[in-house]
PDB file of N, CA and C in Angstrom:
ATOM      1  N   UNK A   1     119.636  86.046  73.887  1.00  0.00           N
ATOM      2  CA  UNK A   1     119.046  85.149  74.817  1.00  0.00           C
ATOM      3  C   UNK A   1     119.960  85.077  76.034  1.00  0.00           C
ATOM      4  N   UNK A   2     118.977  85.136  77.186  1.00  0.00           N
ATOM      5  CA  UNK A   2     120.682  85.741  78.552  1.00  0.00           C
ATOM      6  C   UNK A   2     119.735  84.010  79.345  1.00  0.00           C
ATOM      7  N   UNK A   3     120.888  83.358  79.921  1.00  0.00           N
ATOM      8  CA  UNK A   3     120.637  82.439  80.191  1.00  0.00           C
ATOM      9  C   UNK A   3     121.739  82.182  81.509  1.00  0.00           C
ATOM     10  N   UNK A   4     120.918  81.709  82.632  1.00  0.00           N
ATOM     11  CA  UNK A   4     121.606  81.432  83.718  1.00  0.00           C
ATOM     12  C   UNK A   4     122.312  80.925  83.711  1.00  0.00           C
ATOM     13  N   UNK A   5     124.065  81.183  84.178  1.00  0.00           N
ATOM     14  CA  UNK A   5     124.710  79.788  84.191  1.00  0.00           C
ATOM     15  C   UNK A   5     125.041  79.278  85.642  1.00  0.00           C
ATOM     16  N   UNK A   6     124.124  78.499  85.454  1.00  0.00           N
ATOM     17  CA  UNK A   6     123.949  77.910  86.977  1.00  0.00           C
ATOM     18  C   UNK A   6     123.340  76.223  86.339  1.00  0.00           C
ATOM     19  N   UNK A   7     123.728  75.738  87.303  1.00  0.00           N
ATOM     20  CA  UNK A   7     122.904  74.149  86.806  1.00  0.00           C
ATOM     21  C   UNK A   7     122.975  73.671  85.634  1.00  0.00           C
ATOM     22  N   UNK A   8     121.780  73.321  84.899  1.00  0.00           N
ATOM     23  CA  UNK A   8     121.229  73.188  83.582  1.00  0.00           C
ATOM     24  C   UNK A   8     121.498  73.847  82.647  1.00  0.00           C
ATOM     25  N   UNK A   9     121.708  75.265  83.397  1.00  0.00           N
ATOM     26  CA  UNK A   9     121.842  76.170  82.322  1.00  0.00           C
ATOM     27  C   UNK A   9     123.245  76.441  81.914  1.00  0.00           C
ATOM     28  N   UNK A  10     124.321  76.369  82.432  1.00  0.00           N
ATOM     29  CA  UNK A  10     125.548  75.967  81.881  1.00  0.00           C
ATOM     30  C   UNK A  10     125.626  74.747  80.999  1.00  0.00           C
ATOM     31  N   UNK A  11     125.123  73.613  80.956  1.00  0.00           N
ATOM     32  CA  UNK A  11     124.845  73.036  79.440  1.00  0.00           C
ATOM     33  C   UNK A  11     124.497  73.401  78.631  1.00  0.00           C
ATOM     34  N   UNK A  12     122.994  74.400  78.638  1.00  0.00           N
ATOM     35  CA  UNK A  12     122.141  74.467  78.071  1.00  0.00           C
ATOM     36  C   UNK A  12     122.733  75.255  76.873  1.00  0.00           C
ATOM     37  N   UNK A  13     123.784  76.547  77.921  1.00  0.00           N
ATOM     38  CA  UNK A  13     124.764  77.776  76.956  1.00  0.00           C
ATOM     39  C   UNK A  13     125.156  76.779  75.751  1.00  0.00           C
ATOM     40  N   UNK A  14     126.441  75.666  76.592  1.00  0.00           N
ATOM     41  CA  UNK A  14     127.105  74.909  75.625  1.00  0.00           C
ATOM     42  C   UNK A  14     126.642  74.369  74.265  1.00  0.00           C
ATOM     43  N   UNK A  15     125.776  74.206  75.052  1.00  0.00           N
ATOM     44  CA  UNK A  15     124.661  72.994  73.836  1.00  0.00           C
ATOM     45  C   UNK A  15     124.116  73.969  72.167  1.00  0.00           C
ATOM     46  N   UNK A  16     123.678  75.145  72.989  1.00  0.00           N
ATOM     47  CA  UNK A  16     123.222  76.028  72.363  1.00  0.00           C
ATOM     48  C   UNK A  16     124.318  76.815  71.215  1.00  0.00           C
ATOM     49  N   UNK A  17     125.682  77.275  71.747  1.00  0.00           N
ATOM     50  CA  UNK A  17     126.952  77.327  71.328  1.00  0.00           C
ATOM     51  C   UNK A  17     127.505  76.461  70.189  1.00  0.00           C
ATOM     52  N   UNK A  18     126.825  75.483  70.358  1.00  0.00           N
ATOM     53  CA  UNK A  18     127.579  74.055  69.341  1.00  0.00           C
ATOM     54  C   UNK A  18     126.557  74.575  68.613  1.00  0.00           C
ATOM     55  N   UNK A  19     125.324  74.520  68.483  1.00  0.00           N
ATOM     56  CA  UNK A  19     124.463  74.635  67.601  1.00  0.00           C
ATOM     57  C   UNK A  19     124.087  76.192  66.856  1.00  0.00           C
ATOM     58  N   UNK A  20     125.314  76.466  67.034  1.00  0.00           N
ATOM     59  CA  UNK A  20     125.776  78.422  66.535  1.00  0.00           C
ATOM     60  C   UNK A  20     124.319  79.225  67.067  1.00  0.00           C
ATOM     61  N   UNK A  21     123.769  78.921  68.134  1.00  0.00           N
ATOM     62  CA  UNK A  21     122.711  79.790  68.488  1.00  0.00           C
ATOM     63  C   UNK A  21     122.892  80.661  69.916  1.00  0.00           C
ATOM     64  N   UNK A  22     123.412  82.162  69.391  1.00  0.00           N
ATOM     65  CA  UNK A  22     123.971  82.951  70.500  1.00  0.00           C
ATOM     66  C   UNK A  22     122.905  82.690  71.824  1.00  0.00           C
ATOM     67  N   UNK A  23     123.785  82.457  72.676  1.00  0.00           N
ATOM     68  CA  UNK A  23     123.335  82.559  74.065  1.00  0.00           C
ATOM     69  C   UNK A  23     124.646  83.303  75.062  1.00  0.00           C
ATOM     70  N   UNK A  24     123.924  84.312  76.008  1.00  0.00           N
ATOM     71  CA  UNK A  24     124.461  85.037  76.619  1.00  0.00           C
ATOM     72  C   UNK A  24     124.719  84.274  78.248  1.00  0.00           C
ATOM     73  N   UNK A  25     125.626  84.117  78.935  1.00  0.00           N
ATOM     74  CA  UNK A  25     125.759  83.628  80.217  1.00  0.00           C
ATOM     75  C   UNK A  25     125.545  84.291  81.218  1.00  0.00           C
ATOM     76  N   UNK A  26     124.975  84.371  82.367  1.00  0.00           N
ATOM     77  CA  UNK A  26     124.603  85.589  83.427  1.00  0.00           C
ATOM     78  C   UNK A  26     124.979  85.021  84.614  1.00  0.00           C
ATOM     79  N   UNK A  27     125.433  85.576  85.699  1.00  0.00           N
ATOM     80  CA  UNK A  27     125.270  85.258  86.948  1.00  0.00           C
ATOM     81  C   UNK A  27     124.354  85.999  87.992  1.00  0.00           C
ATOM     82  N   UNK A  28     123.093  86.022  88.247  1.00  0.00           N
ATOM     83  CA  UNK A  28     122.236  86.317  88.755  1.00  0.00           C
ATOM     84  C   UNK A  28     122.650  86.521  90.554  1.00  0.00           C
ATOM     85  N   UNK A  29     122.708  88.104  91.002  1.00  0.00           N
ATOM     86  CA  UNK A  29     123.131  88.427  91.975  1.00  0.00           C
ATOM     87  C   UNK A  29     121.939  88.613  92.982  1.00  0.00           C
ATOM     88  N   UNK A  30     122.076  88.551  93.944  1.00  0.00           N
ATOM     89  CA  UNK A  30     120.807  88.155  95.276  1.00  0.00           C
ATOM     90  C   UNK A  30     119.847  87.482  94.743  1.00  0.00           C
ATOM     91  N   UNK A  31     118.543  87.694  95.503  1.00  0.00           N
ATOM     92  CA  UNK A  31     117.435  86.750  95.150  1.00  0.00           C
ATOM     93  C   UNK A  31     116.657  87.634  94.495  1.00  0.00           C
ATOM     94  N   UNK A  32     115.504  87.241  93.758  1.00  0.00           N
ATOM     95  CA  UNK A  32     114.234  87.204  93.369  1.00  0.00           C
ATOM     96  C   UNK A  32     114.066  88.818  93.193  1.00  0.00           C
ATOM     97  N   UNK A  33     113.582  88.938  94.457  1.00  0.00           N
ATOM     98  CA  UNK A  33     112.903  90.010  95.192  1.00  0.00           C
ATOM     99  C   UNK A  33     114.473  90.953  94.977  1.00  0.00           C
ATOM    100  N   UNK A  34     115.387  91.157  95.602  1.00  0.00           N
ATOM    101  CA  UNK A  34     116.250  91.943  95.161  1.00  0.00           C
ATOM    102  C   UNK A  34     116.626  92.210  93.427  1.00  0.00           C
ATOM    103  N   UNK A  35     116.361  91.794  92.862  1.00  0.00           N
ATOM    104  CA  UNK A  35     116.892  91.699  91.434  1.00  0.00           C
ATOM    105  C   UNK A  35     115.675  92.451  90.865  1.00  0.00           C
ATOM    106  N   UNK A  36     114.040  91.968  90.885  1.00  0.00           N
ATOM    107  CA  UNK A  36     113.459  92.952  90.417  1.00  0.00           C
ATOM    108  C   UNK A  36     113.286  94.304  91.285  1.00  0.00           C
ATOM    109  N   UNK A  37     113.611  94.234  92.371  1.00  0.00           N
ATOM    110  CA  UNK A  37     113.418  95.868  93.383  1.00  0.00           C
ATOM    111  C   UNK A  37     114.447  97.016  92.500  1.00  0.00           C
ATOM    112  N   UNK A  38     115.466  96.486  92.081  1.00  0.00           N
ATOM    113  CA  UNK A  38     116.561  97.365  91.336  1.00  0.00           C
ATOM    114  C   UNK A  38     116.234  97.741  90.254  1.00  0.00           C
ATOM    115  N   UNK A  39     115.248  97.302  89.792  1.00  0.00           N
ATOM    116  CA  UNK A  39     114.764  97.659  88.464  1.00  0.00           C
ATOM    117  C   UNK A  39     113.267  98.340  88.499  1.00  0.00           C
ATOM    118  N   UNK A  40     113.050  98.342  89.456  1.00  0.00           N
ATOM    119  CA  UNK A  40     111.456  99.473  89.751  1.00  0.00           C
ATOM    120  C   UNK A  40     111.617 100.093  89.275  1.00  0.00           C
ATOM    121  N   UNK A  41     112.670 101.462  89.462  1.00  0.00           N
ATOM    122  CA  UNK A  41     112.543 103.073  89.330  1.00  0.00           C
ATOM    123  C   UNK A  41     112.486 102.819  87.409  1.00  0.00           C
ATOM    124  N   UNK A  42     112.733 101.548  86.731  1.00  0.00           N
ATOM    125  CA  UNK A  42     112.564 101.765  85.206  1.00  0.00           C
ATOM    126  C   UNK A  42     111.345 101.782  84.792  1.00  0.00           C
ATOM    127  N   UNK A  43     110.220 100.793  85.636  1.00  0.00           N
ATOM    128  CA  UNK A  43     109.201 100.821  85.605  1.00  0.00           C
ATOM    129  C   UNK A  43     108.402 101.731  86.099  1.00  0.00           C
ATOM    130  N   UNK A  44     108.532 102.697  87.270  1.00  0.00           N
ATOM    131  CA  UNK A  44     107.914 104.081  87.638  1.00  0.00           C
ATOM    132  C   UNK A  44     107.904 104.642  86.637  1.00  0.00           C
ATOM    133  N   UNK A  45     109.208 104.854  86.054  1.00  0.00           N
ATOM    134  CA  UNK A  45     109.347 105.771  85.133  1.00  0.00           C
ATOM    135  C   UNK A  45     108.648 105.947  83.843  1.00  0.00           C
ATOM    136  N   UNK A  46     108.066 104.349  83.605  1.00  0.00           N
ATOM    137  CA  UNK A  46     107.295 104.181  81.874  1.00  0.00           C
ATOM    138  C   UNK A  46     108.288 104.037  81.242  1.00  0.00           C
ATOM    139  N   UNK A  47     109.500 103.505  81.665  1.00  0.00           N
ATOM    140  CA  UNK A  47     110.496 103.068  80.001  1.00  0.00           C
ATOM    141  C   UNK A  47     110.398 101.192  80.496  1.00  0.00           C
ATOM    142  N   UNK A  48     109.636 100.985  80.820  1.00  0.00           N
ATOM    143  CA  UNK A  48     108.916  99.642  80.433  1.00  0.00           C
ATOM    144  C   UNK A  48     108.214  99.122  79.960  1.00  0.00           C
ATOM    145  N   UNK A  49     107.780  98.456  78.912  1.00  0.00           N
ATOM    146  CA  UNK A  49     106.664  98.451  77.718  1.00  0.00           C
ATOM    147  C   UNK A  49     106.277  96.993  77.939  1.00  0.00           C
ATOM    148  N   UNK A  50     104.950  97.012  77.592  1.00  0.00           N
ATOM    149  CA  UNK A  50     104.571  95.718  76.869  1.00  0.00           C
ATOM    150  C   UNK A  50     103.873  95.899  75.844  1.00  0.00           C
ATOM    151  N   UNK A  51     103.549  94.578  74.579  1.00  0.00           N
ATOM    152  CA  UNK A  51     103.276  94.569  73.669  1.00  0.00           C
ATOM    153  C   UNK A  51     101.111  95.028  73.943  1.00  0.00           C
ATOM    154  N   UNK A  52     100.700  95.219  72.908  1.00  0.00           N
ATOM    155  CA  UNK A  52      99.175  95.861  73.600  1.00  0.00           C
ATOM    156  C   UNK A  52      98.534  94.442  73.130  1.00  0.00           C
ATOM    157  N   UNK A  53      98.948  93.765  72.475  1.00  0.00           N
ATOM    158  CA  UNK A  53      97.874  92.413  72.676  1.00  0.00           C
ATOM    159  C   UNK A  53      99.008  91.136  72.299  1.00  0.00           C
ATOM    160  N   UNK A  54      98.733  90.105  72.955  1.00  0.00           N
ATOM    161  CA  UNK A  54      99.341  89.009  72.872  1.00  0.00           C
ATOM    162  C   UNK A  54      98.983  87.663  73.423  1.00  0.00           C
ATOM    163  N   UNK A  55      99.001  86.378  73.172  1.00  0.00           N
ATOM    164  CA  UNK A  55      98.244  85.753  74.045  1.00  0.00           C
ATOM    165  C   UNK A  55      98.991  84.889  75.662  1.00  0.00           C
ATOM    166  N   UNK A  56      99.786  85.912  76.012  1.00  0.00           N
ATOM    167  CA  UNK A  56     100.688  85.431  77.156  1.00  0.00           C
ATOM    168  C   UNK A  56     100.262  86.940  78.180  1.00  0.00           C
ATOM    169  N   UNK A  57      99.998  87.676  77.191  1.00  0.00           N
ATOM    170  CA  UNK A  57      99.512  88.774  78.329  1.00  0.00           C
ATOM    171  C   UNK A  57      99.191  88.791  79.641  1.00  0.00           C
ATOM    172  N   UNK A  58      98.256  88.149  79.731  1.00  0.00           N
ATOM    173  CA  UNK A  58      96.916  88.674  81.071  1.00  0.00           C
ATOM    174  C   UNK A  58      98.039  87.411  82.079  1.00  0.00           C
ATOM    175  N   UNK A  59      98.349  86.427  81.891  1.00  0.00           N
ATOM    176  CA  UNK A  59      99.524  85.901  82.457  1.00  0.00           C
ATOM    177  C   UNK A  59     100.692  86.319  82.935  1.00  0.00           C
ATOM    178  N   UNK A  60     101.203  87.032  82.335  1.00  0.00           N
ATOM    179  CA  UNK A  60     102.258  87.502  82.975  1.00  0.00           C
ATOM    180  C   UNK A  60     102.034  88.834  83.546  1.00  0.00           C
ATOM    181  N   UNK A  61     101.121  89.664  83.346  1.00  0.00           N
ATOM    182  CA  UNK A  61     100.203  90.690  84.296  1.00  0.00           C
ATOM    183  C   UNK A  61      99.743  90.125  85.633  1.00  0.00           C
ATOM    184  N   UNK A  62      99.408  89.127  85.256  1.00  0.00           N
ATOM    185  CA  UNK A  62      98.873  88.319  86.646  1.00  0.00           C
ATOM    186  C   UNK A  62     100.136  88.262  87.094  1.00  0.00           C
ATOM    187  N   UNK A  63     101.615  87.235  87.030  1.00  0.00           N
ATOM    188  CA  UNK A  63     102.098  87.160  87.768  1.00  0.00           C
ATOM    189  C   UNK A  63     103.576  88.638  88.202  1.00  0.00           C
ATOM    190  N   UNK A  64     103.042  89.585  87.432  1.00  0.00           N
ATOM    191  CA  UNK A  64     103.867  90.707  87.678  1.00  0.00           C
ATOM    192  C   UNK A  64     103.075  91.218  88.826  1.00  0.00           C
ATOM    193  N   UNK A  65     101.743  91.535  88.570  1.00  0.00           N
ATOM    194  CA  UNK A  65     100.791  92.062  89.930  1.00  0.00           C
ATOM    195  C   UNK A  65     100.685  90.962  91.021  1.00  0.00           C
ATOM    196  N   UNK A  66     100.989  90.014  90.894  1.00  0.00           N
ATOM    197  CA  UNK A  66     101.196  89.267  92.245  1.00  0.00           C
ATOM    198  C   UNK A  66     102.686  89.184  92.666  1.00  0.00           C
ATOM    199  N   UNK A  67     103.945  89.611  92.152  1.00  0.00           N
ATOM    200  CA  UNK A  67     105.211  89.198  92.805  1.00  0.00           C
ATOM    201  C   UNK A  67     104.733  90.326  94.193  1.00  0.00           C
ATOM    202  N   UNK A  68     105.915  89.532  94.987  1.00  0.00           N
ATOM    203  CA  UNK A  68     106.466  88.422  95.314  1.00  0.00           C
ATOM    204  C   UNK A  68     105.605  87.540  96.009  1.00  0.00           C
ATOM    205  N   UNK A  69     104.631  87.935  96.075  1.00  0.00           N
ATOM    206  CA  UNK A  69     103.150  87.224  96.933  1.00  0.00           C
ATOM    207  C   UNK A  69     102.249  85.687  96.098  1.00  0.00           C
ATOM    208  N   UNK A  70     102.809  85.658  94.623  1.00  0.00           N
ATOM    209  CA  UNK A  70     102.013  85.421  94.217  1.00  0.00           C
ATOM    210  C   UNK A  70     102.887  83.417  94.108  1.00  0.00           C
ATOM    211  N   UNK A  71     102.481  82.367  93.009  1.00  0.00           N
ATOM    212  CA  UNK A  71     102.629  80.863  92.978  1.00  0.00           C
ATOM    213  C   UNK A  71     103.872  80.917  92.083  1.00  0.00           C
ATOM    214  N   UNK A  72     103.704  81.757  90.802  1.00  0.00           N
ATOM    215  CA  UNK A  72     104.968  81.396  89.945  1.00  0.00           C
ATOM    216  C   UNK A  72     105.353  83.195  89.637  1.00  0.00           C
ATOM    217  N   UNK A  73     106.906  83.252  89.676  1.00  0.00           N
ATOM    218  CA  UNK A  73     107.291  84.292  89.188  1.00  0.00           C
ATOM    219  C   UNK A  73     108.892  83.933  88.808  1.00  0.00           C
ATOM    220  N   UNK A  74     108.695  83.427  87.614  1.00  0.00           N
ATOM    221  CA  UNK A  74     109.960  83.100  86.763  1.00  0.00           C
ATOM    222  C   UNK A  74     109.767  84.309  85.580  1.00  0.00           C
ATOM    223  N   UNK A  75     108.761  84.387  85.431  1.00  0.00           N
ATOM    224  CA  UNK A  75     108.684  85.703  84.054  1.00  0.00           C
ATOM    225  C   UNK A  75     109.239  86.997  85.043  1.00  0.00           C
ATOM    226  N   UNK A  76     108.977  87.535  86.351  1.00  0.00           N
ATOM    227  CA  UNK A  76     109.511  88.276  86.935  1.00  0.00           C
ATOM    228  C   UNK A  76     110.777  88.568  87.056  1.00  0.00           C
ATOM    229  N   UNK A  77     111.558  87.357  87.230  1.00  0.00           N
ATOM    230  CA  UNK A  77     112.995  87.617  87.318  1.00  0.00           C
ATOM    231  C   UNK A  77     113.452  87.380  86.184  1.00  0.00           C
ATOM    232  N   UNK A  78     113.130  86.845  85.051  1.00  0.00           N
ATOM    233  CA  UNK A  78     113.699  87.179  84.043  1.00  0.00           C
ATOM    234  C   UNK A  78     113.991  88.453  83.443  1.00  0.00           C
ATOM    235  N   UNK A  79     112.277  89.176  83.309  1.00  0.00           N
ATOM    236  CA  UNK A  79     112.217  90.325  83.448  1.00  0.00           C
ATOM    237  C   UNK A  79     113.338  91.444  84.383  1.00  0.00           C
ATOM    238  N   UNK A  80     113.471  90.974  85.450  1.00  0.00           N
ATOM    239  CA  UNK A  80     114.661  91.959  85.423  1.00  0.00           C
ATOM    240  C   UNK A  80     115.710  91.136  85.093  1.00  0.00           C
ATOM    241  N   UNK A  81     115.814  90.264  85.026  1.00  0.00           N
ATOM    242  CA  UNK A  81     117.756  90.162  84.616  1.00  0.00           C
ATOM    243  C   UNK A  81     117.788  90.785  83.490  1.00  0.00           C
ATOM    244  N   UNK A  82     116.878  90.587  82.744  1.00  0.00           N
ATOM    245  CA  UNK A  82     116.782  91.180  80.873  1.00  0.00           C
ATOM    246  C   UNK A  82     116.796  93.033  81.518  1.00  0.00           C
ATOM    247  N   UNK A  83     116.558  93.717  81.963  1.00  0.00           N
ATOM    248  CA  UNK A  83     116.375  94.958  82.691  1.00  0.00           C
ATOM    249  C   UNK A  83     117.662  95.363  83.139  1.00  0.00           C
ATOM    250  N   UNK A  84     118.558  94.656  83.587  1.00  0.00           N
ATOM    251  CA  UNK A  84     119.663  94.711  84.581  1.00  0.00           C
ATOM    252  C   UNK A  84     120.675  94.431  82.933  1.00  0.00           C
ATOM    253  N   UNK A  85     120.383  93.738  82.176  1.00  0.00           N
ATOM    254  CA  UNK A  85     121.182  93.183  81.344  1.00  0.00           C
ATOM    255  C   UNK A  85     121.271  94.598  80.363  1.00  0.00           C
ATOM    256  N   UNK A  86     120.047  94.983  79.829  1.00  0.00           N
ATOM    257  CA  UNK A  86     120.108  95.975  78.970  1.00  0.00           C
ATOM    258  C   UNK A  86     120.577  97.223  79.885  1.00  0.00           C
ATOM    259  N   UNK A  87     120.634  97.884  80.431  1.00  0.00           N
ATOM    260  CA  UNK A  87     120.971  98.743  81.301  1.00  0.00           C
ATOM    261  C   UNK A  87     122.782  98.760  80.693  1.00  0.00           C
ATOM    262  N   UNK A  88     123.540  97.748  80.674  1.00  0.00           N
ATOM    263  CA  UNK A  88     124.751  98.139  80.374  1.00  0.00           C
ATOM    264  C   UNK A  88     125.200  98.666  79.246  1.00  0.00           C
ATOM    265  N   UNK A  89     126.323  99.395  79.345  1.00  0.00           N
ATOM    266  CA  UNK A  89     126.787 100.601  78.378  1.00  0.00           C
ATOM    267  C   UNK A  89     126.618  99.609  76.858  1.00  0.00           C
ATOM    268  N   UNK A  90     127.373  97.878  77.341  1.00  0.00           N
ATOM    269  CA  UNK A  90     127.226  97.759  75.897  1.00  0.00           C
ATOM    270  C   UNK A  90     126.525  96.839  75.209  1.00  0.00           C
ATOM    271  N   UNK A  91     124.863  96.603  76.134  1.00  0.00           N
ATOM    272  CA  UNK A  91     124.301  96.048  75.842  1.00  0.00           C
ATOM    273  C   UNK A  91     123.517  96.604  74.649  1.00  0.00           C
ATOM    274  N   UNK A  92     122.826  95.329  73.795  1.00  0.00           N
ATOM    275  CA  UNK A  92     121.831  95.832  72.452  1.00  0.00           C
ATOM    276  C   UNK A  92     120.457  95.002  72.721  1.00  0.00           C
ATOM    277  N   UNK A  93     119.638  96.139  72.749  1.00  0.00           N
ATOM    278  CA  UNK A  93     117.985  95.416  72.384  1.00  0.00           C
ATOM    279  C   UNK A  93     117.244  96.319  71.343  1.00  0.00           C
ATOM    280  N   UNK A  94     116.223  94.850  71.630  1.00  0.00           N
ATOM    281  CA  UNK A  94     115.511  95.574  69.680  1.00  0.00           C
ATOM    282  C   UNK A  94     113.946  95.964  70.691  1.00  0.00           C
ATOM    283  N   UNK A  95     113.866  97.038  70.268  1.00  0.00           N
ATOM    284  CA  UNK A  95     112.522  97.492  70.649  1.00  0.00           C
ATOM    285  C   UNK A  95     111.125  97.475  69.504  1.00  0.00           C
ATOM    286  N   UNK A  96     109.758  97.639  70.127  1.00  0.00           N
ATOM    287  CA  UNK A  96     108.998  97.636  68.916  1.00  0.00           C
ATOM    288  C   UNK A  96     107.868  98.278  69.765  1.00  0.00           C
ATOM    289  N   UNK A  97     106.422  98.460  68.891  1.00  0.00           N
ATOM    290  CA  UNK A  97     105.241  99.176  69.300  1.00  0.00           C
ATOM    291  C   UNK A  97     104.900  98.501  70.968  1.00  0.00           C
ATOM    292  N   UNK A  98     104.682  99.437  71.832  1.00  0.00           N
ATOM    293  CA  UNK A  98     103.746  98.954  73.309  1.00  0.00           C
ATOM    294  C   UNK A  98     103.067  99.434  73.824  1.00  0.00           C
ATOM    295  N   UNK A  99     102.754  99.256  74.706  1.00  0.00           N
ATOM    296  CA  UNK A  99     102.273 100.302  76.006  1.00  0.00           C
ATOM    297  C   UNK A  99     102.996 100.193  77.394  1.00  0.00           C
ATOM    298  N   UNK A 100     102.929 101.059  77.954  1.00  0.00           N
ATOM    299  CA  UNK A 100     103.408 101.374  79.302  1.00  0.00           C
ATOM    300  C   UNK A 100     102.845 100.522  80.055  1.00  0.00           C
ATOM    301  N   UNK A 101     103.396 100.170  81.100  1.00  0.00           N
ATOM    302  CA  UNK A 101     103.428  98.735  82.222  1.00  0.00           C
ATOM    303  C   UNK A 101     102.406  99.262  83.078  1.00  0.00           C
ATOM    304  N   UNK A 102     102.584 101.247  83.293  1.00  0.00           N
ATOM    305  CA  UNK A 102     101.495 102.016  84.175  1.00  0.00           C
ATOM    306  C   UNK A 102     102.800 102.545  84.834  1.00  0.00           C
ATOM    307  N   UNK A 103     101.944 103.452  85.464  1.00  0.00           N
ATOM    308  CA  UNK A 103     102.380 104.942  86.563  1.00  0.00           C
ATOM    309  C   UNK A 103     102.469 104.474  88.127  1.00  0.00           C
ATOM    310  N   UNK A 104     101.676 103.299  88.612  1.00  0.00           N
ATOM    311  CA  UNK A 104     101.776 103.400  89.586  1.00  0.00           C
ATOM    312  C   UNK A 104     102.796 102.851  90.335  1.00  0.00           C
ATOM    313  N   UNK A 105     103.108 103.095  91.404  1.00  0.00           N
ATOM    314  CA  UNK A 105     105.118 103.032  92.005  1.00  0.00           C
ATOM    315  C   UNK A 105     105.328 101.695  91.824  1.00  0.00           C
ATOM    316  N   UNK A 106     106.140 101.211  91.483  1.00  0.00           N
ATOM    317  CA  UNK A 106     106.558  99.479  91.327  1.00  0.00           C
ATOM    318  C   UNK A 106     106.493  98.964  92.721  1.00  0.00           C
ATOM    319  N   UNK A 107     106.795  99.743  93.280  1.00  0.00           N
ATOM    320  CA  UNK A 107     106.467  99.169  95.292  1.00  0.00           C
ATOM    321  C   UNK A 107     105.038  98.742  95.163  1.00  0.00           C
ATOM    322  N   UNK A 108     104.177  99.617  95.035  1.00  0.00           N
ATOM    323  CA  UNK A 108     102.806  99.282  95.377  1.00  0.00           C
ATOM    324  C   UNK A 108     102.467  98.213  94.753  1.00  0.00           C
ATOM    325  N   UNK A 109     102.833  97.733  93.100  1.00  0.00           N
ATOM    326  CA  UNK A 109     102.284  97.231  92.692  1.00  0.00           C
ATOM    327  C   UNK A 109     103.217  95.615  92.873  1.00  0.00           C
ATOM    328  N   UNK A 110     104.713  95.530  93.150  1.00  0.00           N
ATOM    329  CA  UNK A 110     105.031  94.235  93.056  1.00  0.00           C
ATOM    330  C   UNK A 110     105.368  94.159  94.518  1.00  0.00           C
ATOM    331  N   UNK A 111     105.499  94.986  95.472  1.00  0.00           N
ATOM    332  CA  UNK A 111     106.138  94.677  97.164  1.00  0.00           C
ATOM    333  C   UNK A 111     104.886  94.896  98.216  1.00  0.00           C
ATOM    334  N   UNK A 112     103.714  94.316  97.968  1.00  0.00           N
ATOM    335  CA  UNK A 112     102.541  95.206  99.402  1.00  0.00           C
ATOM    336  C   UNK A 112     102.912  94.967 100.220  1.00  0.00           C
ATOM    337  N   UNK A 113     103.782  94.314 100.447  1.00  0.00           N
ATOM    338  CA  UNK A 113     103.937  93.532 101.832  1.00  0.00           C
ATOM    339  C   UNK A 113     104.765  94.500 102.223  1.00  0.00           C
ATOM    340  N   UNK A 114     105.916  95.364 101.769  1.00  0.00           N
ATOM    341  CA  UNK A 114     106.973  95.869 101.907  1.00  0.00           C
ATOM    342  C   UNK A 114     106.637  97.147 102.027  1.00  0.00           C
ATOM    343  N   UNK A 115     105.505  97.450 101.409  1.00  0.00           N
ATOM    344  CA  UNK A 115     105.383  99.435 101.676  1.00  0.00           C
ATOM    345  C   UNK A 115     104.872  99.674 102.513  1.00  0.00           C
ATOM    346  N   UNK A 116     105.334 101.056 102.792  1.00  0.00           N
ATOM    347  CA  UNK A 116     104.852 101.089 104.272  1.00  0.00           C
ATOM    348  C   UNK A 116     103.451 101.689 104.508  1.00  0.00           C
ATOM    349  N   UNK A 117     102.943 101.897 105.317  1.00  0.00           N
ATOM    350  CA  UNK A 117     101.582 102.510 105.764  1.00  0.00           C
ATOM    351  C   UNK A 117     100.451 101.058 105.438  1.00  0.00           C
TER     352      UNK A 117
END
């Protein structure tokens, strides 16, 4: 569990710590929009999965196809910090059955505002 330590969430570690339930501390570098842009080329690529049915789905599809344009995108940046997090040499995640997020460029689909033409 990777948890901001910023605000709330530096208790939240502590709290969590006392109660022997691993929590990871992060410091979240630029904003929003920079944090998931660094993590596109994982998603071009198809080594981004989601589960093929769930009932949070079509929700967080919605707000992945609307960043940065869209009302709420907290599942977005989590999504990449968790992206940015696993990426290191000695990070561990548990993978399981999905499907691909899709082919089409992570620009098009989370920056319109930003691509060009």
């Amino acid at each position: 569990m990777l948890i901001e330590e910023a605000g709330s969430g530096a208790s939240l570690i502590q709290e969590l710590h006392d109660h022997k339930i691993p929590a990871i501390a992060i410091r979240p570098e630029g904003d929003k929009v920079m944090r998931m842009d660094a993590q596109t080329a994982k998603i071009e690529a198809g080594a981004v999965h989601l589960p093929r049915q769930a009932p949070w789905l079509d929700d967080l599809r919605s707000e992945l196809l609307a960043f940065p344009h869209g009302l709420h995108d907290d599942q977005v940046d989590s999504i990449s910090q968790a992206l940015k997090w696993m990426s290191r040499p000695k990070a561990k995640a548990a993978f399981f059955s999905v499907e691909p997020l899709g082919r089409r460029t992570a620009s098009e689909r989370y920056y319109p505002g930003l691509c060009p033409g």
